[in-house]
Protein backbone atom coordinates (compact mmCIF):
# COMPACT_ATOMS: atom_id res chain seq x y z
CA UNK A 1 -8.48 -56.29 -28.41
CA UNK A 2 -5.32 -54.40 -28.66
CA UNK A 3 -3.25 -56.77 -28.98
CA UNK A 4 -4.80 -58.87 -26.61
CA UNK A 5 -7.56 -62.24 -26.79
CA UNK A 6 -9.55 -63.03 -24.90
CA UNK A 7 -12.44 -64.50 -27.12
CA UNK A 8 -14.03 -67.49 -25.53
CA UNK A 9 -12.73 -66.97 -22.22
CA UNK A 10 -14.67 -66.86 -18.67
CA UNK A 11 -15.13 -63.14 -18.07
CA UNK A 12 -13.20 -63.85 -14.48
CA UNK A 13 -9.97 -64.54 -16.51
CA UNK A 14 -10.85 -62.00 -19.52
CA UNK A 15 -10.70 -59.53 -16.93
CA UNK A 16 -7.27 -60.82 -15.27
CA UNK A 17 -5.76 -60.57 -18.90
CA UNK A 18 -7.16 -56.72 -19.51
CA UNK A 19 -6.12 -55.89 -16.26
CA UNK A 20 -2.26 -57.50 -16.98
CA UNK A 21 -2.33 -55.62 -20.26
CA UNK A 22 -3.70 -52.32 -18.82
CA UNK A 23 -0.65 -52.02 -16.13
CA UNK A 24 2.15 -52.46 -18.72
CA UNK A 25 0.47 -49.53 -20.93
CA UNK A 26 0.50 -47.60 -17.70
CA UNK A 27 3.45 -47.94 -16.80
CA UNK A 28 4.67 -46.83 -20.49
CA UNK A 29 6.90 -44.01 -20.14
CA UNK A 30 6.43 -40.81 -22.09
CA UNK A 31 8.80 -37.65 -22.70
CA UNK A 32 7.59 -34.27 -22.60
CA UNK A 33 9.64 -31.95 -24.07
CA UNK A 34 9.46 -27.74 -24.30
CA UNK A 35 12.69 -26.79 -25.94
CA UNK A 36 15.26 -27.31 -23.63
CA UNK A 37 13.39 -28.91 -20.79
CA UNK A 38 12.17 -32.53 -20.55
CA UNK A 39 10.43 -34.53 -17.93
CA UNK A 40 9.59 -38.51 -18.55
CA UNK A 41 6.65 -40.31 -16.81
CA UNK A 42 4.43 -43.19 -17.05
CA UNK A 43 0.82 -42.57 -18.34
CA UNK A 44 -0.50 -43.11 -15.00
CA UNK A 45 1.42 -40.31 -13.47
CA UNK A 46 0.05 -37.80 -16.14
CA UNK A 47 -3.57 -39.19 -15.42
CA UNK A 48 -4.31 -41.59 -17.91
CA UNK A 49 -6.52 -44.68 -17.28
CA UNK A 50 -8.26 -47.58 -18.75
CA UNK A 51 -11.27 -48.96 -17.56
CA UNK A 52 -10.90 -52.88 -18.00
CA UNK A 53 -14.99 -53.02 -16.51
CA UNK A 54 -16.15 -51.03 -19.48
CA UNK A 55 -14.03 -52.68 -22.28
CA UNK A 56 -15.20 -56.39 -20.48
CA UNK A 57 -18.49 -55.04 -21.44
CA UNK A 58 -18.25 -54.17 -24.73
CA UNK A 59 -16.43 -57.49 -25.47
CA UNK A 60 -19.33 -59.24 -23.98
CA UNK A 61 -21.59 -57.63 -25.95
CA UNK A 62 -19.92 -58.85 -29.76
CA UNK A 63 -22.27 -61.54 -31.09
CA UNK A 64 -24.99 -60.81 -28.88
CA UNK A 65 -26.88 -57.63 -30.09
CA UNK A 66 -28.07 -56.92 -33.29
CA UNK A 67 -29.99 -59.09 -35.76
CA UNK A 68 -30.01 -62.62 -35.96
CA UNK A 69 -28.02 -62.66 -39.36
CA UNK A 70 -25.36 -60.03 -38.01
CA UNK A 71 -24.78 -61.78 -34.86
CA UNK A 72 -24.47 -65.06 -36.92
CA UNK A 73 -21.81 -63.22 -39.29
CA UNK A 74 -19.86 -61.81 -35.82
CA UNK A 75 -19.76 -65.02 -34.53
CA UNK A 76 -18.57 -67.32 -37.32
CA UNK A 77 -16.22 -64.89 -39.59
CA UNK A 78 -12.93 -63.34 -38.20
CA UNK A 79 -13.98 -59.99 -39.32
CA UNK A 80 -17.63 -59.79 -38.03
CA UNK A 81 -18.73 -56.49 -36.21
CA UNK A 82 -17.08 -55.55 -32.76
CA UNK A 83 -14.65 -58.37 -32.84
CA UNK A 84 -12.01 -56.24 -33.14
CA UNK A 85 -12.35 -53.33 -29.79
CA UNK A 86 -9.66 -50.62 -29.71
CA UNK A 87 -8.57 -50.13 -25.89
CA UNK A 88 -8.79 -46.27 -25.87
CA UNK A 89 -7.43 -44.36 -22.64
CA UNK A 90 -9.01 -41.52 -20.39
CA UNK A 91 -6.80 -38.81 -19.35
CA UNK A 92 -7.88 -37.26 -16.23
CA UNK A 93 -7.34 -33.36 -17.06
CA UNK A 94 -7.27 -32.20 -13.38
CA UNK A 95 -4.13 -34.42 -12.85
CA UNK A 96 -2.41 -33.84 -16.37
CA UNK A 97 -2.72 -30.19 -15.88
CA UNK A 98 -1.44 -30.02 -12.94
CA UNK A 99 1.32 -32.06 -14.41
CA UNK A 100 2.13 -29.75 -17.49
CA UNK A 101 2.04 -26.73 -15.02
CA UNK A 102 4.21 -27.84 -13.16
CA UNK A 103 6.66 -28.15 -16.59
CA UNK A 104 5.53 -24.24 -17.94
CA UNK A 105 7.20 -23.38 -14.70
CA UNK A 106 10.71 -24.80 -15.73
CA UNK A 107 10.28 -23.35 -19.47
CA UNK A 108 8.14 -20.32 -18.64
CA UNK A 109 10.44 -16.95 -18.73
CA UNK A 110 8.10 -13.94 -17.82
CA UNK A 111 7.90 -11.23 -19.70
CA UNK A 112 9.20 -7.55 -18.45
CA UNK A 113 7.75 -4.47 -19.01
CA UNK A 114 9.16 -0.98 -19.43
CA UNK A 115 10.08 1.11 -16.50
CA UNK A 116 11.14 4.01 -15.78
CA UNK A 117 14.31 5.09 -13.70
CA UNK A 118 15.52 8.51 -11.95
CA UNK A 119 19.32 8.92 -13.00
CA UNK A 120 20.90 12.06 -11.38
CA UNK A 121 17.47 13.57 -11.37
CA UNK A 122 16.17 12.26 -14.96
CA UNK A 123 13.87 10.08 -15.94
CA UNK A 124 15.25 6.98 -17.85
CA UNK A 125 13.84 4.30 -19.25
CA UNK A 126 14.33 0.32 -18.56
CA UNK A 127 13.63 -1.45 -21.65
CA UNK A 128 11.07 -4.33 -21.93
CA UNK A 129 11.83 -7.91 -22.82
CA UNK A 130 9.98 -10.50 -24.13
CA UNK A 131 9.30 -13.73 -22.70
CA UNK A 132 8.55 -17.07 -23.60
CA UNK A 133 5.24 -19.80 -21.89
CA UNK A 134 4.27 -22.94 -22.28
CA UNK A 135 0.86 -23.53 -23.70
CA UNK A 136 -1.07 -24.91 -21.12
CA UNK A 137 -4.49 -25.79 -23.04
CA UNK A 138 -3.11 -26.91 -26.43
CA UNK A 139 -0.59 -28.98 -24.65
CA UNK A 140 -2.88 -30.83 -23.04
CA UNK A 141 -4.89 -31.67 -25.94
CA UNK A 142 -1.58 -32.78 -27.71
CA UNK A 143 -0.53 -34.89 -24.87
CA UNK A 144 -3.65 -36.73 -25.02
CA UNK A 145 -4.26 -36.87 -29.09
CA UNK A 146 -0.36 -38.42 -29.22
CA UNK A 147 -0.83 -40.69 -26.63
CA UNK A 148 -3.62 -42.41 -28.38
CA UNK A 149 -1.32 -42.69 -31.22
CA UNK A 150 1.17 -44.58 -28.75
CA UNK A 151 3.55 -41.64 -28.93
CA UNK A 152 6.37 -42.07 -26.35
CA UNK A 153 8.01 -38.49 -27.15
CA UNK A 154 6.15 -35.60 -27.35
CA UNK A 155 6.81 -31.67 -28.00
CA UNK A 156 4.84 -29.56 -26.38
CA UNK A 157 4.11 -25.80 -28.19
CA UNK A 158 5.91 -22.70 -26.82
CA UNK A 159 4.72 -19.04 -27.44
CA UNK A 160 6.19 -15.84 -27.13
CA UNK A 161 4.99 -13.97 -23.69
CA UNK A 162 4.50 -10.24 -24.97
CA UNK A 163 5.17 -7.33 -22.13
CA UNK A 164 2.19 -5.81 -21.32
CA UNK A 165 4.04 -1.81 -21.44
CA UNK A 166 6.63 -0.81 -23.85
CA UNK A 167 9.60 1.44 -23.73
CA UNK A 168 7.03 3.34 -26.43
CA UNK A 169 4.12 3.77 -24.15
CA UNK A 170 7.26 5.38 -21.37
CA UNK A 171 7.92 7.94 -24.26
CA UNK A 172 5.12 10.33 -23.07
CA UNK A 173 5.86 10.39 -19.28
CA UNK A 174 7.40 13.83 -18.77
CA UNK A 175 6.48 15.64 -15.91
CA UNK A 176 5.05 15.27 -12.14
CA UNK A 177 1.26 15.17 -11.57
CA UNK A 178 1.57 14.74 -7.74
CA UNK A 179 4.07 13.79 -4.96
CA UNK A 180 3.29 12.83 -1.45
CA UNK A 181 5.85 12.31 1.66
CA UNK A 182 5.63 10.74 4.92
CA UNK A 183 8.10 9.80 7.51
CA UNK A 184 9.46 6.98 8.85
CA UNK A 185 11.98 5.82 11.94
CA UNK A 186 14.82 4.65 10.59
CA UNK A 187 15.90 2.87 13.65
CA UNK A 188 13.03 0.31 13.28
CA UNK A 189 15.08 -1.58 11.14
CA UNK A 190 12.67 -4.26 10.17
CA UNK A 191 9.97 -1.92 9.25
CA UNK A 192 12.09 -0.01 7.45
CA UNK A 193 13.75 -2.82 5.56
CA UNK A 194 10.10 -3.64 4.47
CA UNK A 195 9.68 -0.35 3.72
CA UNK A 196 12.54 -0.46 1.14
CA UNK A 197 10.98 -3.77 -0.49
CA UNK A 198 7.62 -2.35 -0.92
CA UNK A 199 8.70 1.01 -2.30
CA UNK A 200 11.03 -0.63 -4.20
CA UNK A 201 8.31 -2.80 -5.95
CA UNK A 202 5.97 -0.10 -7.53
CA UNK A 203 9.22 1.83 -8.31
CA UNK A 204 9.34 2.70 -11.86
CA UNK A 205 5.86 1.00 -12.56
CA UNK A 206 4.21 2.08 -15.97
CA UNK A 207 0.38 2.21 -16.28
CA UNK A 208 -1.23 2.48 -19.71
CA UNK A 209 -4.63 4.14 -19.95
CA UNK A 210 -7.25 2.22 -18.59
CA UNK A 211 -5.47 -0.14 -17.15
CA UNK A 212 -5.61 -0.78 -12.91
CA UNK A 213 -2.54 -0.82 -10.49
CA UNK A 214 -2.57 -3.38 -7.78
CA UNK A 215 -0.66 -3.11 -4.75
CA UNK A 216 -0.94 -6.66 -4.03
CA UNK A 217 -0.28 -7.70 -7.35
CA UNK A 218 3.08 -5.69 -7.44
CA UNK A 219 4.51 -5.96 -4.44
CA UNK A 220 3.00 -9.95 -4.11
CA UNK A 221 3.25 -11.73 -0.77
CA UNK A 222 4.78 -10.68 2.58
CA UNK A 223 6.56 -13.86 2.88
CA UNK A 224 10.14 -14.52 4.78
CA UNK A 225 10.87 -16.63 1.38
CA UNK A 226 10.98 -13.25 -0.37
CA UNK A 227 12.86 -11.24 2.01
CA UNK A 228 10.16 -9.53 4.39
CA UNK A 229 10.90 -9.35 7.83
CA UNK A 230 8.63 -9.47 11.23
CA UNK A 231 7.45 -6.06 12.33
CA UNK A 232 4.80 -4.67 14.07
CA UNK A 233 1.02 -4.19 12.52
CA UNK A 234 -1.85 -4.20 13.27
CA UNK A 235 -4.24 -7.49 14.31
CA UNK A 236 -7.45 -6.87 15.13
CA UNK A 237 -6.79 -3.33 16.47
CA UNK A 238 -3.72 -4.25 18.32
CA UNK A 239 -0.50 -3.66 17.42
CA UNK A 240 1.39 -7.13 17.18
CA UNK A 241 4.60 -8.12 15.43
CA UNK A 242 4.18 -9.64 11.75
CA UNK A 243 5.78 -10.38 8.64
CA UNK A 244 5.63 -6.88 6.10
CA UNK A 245 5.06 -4.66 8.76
CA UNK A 246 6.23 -1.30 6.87
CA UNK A 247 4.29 -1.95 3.97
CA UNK A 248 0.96 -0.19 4.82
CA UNK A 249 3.26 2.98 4.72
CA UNK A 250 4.12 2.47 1.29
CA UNK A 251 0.41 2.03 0.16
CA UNK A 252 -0.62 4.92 1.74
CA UNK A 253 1.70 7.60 0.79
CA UNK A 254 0.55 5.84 -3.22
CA UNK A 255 -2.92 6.29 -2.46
CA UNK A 256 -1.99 10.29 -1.50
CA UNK A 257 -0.34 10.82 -4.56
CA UNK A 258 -2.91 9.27 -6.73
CA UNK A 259 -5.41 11.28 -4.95
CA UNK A 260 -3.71 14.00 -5.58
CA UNK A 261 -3.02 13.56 -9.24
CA UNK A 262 -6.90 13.24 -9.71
CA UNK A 263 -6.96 9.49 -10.66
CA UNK A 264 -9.42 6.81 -10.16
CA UNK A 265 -9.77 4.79 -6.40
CA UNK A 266 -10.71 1.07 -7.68
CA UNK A 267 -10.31 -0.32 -4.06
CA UNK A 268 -9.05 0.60 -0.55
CA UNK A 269 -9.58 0.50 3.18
CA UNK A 270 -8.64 2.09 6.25
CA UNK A 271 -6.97 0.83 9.12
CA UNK A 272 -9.01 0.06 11.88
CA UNK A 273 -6.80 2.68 14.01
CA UNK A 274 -5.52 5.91 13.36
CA UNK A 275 -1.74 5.92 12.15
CA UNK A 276 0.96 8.13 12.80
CA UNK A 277 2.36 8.52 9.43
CA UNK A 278 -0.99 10.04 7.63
CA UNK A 279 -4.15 11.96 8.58
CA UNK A 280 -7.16 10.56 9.28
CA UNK A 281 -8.82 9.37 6.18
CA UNK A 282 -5.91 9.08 4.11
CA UNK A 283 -4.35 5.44 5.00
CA UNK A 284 -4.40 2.38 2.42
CA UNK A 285 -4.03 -0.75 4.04
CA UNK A 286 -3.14 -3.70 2.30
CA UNK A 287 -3.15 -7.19 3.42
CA UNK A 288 -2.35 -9.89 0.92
CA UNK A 289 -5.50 -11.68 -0.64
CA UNK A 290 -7.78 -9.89 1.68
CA UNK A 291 -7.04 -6.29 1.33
CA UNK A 292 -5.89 -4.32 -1.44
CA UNK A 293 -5.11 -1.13 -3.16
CA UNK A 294 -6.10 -0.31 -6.63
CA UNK A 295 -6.25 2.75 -8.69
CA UNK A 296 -6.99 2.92 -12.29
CA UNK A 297 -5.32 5.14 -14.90
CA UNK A 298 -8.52 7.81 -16.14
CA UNK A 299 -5.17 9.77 -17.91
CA UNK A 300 -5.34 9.62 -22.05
CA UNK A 301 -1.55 9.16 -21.97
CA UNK A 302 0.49 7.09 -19.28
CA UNK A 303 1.80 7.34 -15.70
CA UNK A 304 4.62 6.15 -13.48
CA UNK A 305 4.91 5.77 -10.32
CA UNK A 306 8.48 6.76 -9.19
CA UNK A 307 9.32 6.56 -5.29
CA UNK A 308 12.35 7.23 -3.48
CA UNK A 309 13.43 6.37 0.49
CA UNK A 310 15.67 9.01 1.28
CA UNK A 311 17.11 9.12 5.10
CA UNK A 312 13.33 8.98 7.32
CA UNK A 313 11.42 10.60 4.12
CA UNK A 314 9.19 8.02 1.80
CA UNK A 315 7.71 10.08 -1.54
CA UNK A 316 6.12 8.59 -3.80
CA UNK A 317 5.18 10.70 -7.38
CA UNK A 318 2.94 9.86 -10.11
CA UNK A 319 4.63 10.98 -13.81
CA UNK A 320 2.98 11.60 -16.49
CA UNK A 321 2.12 13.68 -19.61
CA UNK A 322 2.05 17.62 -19.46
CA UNK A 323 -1.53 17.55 -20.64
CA UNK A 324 -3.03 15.58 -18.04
CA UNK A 325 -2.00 18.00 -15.55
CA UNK A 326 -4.91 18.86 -13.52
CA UNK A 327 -5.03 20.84 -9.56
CA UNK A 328 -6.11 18.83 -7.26
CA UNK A 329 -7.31 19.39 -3.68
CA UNK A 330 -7.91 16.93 -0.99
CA UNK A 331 -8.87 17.58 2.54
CA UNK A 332 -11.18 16.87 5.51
CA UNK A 333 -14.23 17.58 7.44
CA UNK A 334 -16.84 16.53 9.49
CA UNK A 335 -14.25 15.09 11.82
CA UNK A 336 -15.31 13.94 14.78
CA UNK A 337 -13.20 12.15 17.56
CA UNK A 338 -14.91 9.20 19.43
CA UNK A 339 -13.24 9.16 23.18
CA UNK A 340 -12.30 6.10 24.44
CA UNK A 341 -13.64 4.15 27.04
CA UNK A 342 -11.46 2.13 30.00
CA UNK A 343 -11.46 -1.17 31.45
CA UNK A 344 -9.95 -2.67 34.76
CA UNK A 345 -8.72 -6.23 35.47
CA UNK A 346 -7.61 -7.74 38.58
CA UNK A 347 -4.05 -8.06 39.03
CA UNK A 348 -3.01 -10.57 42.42
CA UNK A 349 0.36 -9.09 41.90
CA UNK A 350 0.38 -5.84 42.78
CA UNK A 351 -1.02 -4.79 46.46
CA UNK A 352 -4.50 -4.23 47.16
CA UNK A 353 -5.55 -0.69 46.19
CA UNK A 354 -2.66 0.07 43.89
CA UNK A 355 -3.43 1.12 40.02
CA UNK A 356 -1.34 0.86 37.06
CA UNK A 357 -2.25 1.38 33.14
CA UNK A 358 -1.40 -1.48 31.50
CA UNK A 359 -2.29 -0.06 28.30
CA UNK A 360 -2.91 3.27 26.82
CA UNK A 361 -5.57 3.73 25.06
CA UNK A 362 -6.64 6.20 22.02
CA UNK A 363 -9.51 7.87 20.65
CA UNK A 364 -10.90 7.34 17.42
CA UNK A 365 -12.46 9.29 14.98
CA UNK A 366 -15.12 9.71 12.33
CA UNK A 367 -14.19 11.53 9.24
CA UNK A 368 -15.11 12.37 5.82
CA UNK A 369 -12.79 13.29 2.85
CA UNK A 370 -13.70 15.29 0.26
CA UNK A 371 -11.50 15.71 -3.26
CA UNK A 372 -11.66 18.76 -5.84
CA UNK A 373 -10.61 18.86 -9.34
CA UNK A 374 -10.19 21.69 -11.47
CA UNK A 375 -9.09 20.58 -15.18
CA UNK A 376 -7.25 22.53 -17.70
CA UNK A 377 -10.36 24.31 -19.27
CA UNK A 378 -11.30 25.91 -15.50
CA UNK A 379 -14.03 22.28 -15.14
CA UNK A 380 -14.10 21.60 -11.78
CA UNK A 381 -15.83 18.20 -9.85
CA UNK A 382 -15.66 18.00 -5.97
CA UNK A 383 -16.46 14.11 -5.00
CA UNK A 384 -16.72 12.48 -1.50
CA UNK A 385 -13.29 10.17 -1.60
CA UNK A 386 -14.27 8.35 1.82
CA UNK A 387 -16.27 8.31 4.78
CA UNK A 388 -14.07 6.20 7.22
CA UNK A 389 -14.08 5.48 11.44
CA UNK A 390 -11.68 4.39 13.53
CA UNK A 391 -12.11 2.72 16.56
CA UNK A 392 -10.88 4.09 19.61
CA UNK A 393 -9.16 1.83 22.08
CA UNK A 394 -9.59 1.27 25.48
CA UNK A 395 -7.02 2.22 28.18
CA UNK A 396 -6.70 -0.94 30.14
CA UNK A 397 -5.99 -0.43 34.19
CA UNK A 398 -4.51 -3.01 36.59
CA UNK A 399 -6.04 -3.14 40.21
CA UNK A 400 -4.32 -4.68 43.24
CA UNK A 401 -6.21 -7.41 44.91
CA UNK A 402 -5.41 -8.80 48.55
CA UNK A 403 -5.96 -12.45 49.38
CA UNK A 404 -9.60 -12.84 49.28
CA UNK A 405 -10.66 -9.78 47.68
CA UNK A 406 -11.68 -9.20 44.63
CA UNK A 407 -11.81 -6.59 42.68
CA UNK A 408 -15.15 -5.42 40.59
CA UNK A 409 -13.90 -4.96 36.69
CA UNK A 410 -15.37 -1.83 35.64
CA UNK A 411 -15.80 -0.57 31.79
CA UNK A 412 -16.27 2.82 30.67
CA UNK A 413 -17.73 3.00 27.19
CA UNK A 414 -17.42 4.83 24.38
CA UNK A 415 -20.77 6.36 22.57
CA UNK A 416 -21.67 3.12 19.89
CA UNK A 417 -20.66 3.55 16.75
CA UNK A 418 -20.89 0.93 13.81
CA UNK A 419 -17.78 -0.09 12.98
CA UNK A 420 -16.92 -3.13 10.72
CA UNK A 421 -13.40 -3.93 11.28
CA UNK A 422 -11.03 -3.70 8.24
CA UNK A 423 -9.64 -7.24 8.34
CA UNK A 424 -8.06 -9.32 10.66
CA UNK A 425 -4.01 -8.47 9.69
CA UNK A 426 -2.93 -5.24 8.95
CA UNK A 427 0.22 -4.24 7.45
């Protein structure tokens, strides 16, 4: 049995000599290599296994099955049926995927696509670049096919990683659609450094026809690894301080402009309060896998989204071809604002009687938001974008209490509304 005998022994020491042979074929090292890279490991870090209960088993078995003749022939020749068992090994495929994973991501180089640039007002174009990846699912079946061949080197197959957008498909972007601007305050440095990131992201971003933008896709995770910086947003209704604070900003004043270039919402969501840099009903927030902000290209040629942070002023334009031009008109109605209530706590420290707001609060509203577009040949749709509330929030008051008095908390509420909240962190 591969190399090993262990005919006419007790099964208790048949076992102990399939087990000693099983851990020195384990321990075999094997080298992986994608051009450059390498990494060597035994076959029972990349998942491999033998299972000495199943191949005691089968030995067992070798002279006593089959007809009387055959078992006969098995049991007195050298080259009777089964007396010869080939050891194979299992590869567990969660474990040696994980393993060659982890090597695409030393020999993977990512592809880039085109972009485009504003140079001293014109629109240039950053080339794309092809990449290179590892592949995953014939490399595992190689691994395991060239292990069982008692292969101790092993190439793994490379493939070129195509960009998804040319500097072709940039050739048709000539003029504005739309263009949207909010403001900002500079002096909140964090936010606005978060600002900069997340503009920066979907700067120059190309988008074939029919393909869908992601915010959280682009811009990827609000993480102090990649630079983002703690700044207030909004938990829960409350403002609170956060990593990507800032960013909400950027996903709204994109979700204007798309609006207003007449493409297709995919996904978005309010905030669950009003915000001061949009009107009601025209905030995207994001929050990374929970929340997101898509838009799909309806356009028959492409767009790109070009933004700019320029002193407290975000814009954010979507380019594209002169023919997909189209007047576009968004606005509101139906608004209704939902007063907020107030609520009083006790407060030992300040003197019996005495009052103080501890937190202002803020009415919400319930509005609808309506979009109209007239195309080229006079067409015109009008479409219900959203139907969104915001919660108000209650003013909170302190009361005074004297030793041994207590004061009666007291809540004033606003009319009931269903409201699902938005999400639990927003940017």
């Amino acid at each position: 049995m591969s190399g090993v005998r262990i005919g006419g022994l007790p099964r208790n020491q048949a076992r102990v000599a399939l087990e000693r042979w099983a851990d020195l074929q384990l321990k075999r090292r094997i080298t992986l290599v994608a051009l450059d890279s390498r990494w060597t490991s035994s076959l029972s870090d990349l998942g491999f296994s033998v299972s000495v209960d199943s191949l005691l088993d089968r030995a067992y078995r070798v002279g006593r099955e089959g007809s009387v003749i055959n078992r006969a022939v098995c049991v007195l020749t050298p080259w009777g049926l089964g007396k010869h068992i080939s050891a194979g090994m299992r590869a567990d495929e969660v474990v040696l995927r994980r393993v060659v994973r982890s090597l695409a991501r030393r020999v993977d180089r990512p592809h880039k696509d085109a972009r485009l640039k504003v140079v001293s007002g014109r629109l240039e174009v950053v080339p794309d670049e092809c990449g290179i990846k590892l592949d995953i699912d014939k490399s595992v079946q190689i691994i395991k096919s060239r292990v069982a061949l008692g292969a101790v080197s092993i190439s793994l197959p490379v493939e070129a990683d195509k960009p998804d957008v040319t500097a072709a498909d940039a050739s048709g972007i000539t003029v504005p659609l739309a263009s949207f601007t909010t403001f900002f305050n500079p002096a909140k440095v964090e936010r606005t450094h978060n600002l900069r990131l997340a503009a920066n992201a979907i700067n120059g971003v190309i988008i074939k026809p029919g393909m869908v933008f992601s915010a959280n896709d682009t811009i990827g995770p609000r993480l102090a690894a990649r630079g983002f910086r703690p700044a207030q947003i909004f938990v829960r209704g409350k403002l609170e301080e956060g990593i990507g604070g800032g960013v909400c900003q950027v996903s709204s004043t994109l979700y204007n402009a798309v609006l207003l270039a007449g493409l297709k919402i995919i996904e978005r969501s309010h905030h669950s309060r009003l915000v001061p840099y949009v009107g009601p009903g025209r905030d995207a927030t994001v929050v990374y896998g929970l929340l997101d902000f898509k838009f799909q290209n309806t356009n028959s040629a492409p767009v790109a989204i070009i933004s700019q942070v320029v002193g407290s002023r975000l814009t954010v334009a979507i380019y594209g071809s002169p023919a997909d031009r189209k007047t576009v008109k968004v606005y509101a109605s139906e608004s209704r604002r939902i007063p907020a209530g107030s609520r009083v706590i006790e407060d030992p420290s300040l003197s019996p009687g005495v009052r103080k707001i501890i937190e202002k609060g803020s009415s919400g509203v319930s509005v609808t938001v309506y979009r109209k577009i007239t195309f080229p040949d006079g067409k015109s749709i009008t479409e219900i974008v959203s139907r969104d509330r915001y919660q108000p929030q209650d003013t909170v008051i302190a009361v005074g209490v004297g030793r041994g008095t207590q004061a009666q908390s007291v809540t004033s509420a606003a009319p009931a509304l269903s409201h699902p909240d938005t999400g639990s962190r927003l940017e």
